[in-house]
C-alpha atoms as a PDB file:
ATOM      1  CA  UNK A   1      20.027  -1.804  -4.022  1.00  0.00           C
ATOM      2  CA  UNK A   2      16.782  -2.741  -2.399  1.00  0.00           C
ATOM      3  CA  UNK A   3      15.505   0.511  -3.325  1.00  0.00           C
ATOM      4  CA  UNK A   4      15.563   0.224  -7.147  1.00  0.00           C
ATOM      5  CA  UNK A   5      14.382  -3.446  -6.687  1.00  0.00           C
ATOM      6  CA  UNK A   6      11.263  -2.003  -5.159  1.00  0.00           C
ATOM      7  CA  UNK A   7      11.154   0.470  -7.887  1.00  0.00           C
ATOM      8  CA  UNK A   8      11.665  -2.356 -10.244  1.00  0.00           C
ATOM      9  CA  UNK A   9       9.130  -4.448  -8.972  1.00  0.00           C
ATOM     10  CA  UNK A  10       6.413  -1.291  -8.943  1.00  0.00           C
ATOM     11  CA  UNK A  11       7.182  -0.483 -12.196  1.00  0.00           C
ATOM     12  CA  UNK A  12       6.427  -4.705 -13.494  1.00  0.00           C
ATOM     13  CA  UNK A  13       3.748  -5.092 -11.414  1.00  0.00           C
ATOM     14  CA  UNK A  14       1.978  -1.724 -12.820  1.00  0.00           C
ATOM     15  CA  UNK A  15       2.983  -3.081 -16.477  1.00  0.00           C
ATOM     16  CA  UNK A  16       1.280  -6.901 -15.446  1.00  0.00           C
ATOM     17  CA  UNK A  17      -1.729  -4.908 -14.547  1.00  0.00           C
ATOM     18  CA  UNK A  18      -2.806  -3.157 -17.375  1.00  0.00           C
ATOM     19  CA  UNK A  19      -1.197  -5.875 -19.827  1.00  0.00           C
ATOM     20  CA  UNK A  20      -3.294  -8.552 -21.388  1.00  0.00           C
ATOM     21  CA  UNK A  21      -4.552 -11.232 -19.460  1.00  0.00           C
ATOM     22  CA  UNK A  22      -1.879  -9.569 -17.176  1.00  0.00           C
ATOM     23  CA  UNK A  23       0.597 -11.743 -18.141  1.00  0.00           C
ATOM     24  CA  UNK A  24       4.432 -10.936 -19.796  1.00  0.00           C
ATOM     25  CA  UNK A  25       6.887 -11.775 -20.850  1.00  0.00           C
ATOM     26  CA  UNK A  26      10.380 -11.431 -20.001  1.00  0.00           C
ATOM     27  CA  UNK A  27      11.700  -9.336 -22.864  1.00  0.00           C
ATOM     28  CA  UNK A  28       8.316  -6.883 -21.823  1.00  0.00           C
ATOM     29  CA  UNK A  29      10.024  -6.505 -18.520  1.00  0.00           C
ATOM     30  CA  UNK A  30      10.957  -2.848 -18.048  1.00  0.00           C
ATOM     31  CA  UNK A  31      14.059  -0.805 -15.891  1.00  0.00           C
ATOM     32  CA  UNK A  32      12.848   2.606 -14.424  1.00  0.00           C
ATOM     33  CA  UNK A  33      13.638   4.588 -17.699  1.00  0.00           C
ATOM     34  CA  UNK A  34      11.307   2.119 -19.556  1.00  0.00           C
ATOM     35  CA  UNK A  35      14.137   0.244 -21.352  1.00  0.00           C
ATOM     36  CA  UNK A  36      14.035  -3.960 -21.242  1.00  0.00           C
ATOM     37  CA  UNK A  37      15.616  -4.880 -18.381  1.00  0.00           C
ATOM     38  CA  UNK A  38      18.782  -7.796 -18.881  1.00  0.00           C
ATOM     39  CA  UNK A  39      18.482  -9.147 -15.386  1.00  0.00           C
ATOM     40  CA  UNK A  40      14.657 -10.134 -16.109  1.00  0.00           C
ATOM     41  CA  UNK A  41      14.650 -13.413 -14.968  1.00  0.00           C
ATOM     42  CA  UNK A  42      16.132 -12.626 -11.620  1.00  0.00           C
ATOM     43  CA  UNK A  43      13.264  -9.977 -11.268  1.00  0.00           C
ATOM     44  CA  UNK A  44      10.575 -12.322 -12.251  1.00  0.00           C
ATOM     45  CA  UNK A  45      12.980 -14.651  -9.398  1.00  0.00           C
ATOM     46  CA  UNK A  46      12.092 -12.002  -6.871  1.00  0.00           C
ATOM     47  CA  UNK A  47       8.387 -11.199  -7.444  1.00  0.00           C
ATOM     48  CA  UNK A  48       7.637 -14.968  -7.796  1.00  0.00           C
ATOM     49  CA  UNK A  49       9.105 -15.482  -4.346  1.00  0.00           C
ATOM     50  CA  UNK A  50       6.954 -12.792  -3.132  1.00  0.00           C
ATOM     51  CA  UNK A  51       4.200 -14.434  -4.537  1.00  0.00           C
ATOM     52  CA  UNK A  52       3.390 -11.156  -6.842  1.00  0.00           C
ATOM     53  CA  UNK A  53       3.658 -13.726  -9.831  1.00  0.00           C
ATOM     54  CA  UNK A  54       3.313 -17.137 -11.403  1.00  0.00           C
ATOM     55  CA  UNK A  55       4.729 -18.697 -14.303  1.00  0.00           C
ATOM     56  CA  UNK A  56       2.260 -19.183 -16.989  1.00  0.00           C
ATOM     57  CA  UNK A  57       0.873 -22.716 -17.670  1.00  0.00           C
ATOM     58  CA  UNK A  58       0.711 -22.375 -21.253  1.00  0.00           C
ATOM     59  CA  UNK A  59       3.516 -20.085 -22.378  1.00  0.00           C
ATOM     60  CA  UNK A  60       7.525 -20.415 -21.942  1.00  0.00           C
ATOM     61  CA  UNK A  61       9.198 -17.413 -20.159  1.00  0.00           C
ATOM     62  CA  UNK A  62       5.659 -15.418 -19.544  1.00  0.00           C
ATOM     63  CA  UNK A  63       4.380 -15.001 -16.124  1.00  0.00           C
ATOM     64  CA  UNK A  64       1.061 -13.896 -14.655  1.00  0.00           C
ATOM     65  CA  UNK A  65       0.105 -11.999 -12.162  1.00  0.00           C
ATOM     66  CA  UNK A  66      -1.298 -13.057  -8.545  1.00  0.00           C
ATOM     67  CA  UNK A  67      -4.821 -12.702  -7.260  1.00  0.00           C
ATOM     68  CA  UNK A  68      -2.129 -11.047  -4.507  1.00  0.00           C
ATOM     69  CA  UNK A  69       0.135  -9.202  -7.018  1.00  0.00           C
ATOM     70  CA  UNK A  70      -3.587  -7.488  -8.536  1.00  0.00           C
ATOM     71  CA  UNK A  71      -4.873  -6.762  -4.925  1.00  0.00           C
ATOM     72  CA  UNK A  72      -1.554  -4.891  -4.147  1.00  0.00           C
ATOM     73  CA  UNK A  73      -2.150  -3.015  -7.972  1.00  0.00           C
ATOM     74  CA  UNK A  74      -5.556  -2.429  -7.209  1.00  0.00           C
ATOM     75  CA  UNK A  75      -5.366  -0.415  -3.221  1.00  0.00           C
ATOM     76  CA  UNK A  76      -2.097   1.753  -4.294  1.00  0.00           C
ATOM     77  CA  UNK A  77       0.581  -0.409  -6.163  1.00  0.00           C
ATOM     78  CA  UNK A  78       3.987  -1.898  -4.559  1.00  0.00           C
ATOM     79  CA  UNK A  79       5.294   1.218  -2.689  1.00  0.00           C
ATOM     80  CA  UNK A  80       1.914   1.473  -0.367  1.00  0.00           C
ATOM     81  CA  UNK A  81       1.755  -2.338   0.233  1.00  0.00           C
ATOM     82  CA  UNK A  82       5.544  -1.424   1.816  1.00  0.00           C
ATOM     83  CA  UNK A  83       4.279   1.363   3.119  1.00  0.00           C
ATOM     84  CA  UNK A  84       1.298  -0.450   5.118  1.00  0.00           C
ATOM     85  CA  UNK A  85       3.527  -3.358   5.872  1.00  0.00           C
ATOM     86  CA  UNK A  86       5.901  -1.139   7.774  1.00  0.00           C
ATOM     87  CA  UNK A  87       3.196   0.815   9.851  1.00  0.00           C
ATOM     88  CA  UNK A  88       1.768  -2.532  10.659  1.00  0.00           C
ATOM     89  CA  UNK A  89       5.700  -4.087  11.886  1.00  0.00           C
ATOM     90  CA  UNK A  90       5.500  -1.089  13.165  1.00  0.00           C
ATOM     91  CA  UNK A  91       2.485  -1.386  15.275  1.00  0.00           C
ATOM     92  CA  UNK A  92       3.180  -5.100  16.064  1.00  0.00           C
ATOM     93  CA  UNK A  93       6.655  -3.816  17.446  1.00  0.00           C
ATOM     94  CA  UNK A  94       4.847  -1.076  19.658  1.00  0.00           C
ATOM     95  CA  UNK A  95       2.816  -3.767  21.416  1.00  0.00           C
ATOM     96  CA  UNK A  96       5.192  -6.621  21.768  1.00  0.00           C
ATOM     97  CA  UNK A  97       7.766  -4.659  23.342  1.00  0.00           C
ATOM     98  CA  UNK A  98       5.680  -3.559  26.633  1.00  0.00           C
ATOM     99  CA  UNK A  99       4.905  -7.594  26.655  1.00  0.00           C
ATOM    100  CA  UNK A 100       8.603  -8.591  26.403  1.00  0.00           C
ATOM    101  CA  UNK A 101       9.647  -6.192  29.068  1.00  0.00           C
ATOM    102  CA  UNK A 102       6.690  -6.760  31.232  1.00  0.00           C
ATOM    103  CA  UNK A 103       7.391 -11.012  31.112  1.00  0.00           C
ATOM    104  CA  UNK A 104      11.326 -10.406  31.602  1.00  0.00           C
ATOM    105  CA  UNK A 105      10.553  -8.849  35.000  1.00  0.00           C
ATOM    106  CA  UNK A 106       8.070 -11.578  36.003  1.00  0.00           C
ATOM    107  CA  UNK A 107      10.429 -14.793  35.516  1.00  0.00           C
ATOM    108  CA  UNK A 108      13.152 -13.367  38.212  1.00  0.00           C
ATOM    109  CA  UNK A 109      10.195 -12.633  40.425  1.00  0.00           C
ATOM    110  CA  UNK A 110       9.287 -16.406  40.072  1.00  0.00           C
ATOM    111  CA  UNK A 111      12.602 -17.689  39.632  1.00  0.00           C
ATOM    112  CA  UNK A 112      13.111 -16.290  43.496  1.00  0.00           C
ATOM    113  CA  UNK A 113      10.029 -17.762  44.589  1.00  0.00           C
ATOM    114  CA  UNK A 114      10.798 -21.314  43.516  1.00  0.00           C
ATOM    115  CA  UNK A 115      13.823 -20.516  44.952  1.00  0.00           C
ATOM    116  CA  UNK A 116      12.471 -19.756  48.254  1.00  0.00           C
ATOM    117  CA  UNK A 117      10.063 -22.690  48.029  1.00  0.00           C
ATOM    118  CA  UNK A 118      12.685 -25.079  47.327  1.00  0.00           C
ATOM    119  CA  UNK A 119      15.049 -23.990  50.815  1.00  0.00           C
ATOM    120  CA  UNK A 120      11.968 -24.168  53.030  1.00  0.00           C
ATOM    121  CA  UNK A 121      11.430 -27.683  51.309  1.00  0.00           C
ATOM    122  CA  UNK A 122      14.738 -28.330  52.309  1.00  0.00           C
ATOM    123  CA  UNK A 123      15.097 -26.862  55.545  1.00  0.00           C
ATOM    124  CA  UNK A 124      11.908 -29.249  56.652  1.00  0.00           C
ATOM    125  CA  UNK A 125      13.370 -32.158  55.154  1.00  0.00           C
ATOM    126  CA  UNK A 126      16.182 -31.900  57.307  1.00  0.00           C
ATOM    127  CA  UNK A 127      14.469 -31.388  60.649  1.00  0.00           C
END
């Protein structure tokens, strides 16, 4: 399912950037075989959320395309920005994981020396 929304969402955003003013409408909304899609609105939903689109502030049910939405047309289209946005998790996930394991064995380290502080505390105290 999330596949052909990706596809879906290629295929609009391609069609907002070489339209007019890059704006359409929702009965120019297109399914992979280049047919008008009936779930339009819930597309336009989906790429407003991700900020791909705007509603027009002149025309009912047309949208525009995002300074964000063109950058993503303009260095390779929908499927690379995915594609660079999972090398780069991917990356991020490489690098936090040494940190995370590296900080988990620390806190017993100094969990056992406030430990130890706090029974010679203690252990004076009572003398």
């Amino acid at each position: 399912m999330i596949d052909l929304i990706n596809q879906l969402i290629a295929i609009n955003l391609q069609l907002f950037h070489t339209a007019e003013h890059n704006q359409l409408k929702l009965k120019d909304f297109r399914d992979c075989e280049g047919r008008q899609i009936s779930g339009a609105k819930l597309l336009a939903d989906i790429m407003l959320n991700k900020e791909l689109i705007q509603p027009s502030a002149t025309e009912k049910n047309t949208y525009q395309l995002t300074e964000f939405g063109y950058n993503i047309c303009l260095f390779g289209g929908w499927e690379k920005h995915l594609e660079n946005e999972s090398k780069l998790q991917a990356v991020i996930d490489e690098h936090t994981v040494p940190i995370v394991s590296k900080t988990s064995k620390e806190i017993p380290t100094i969990i056992l020396s406030v430990i130890a502080i706090v029974v010679i505390i203690l252990t004076l105290c009572t003398l």
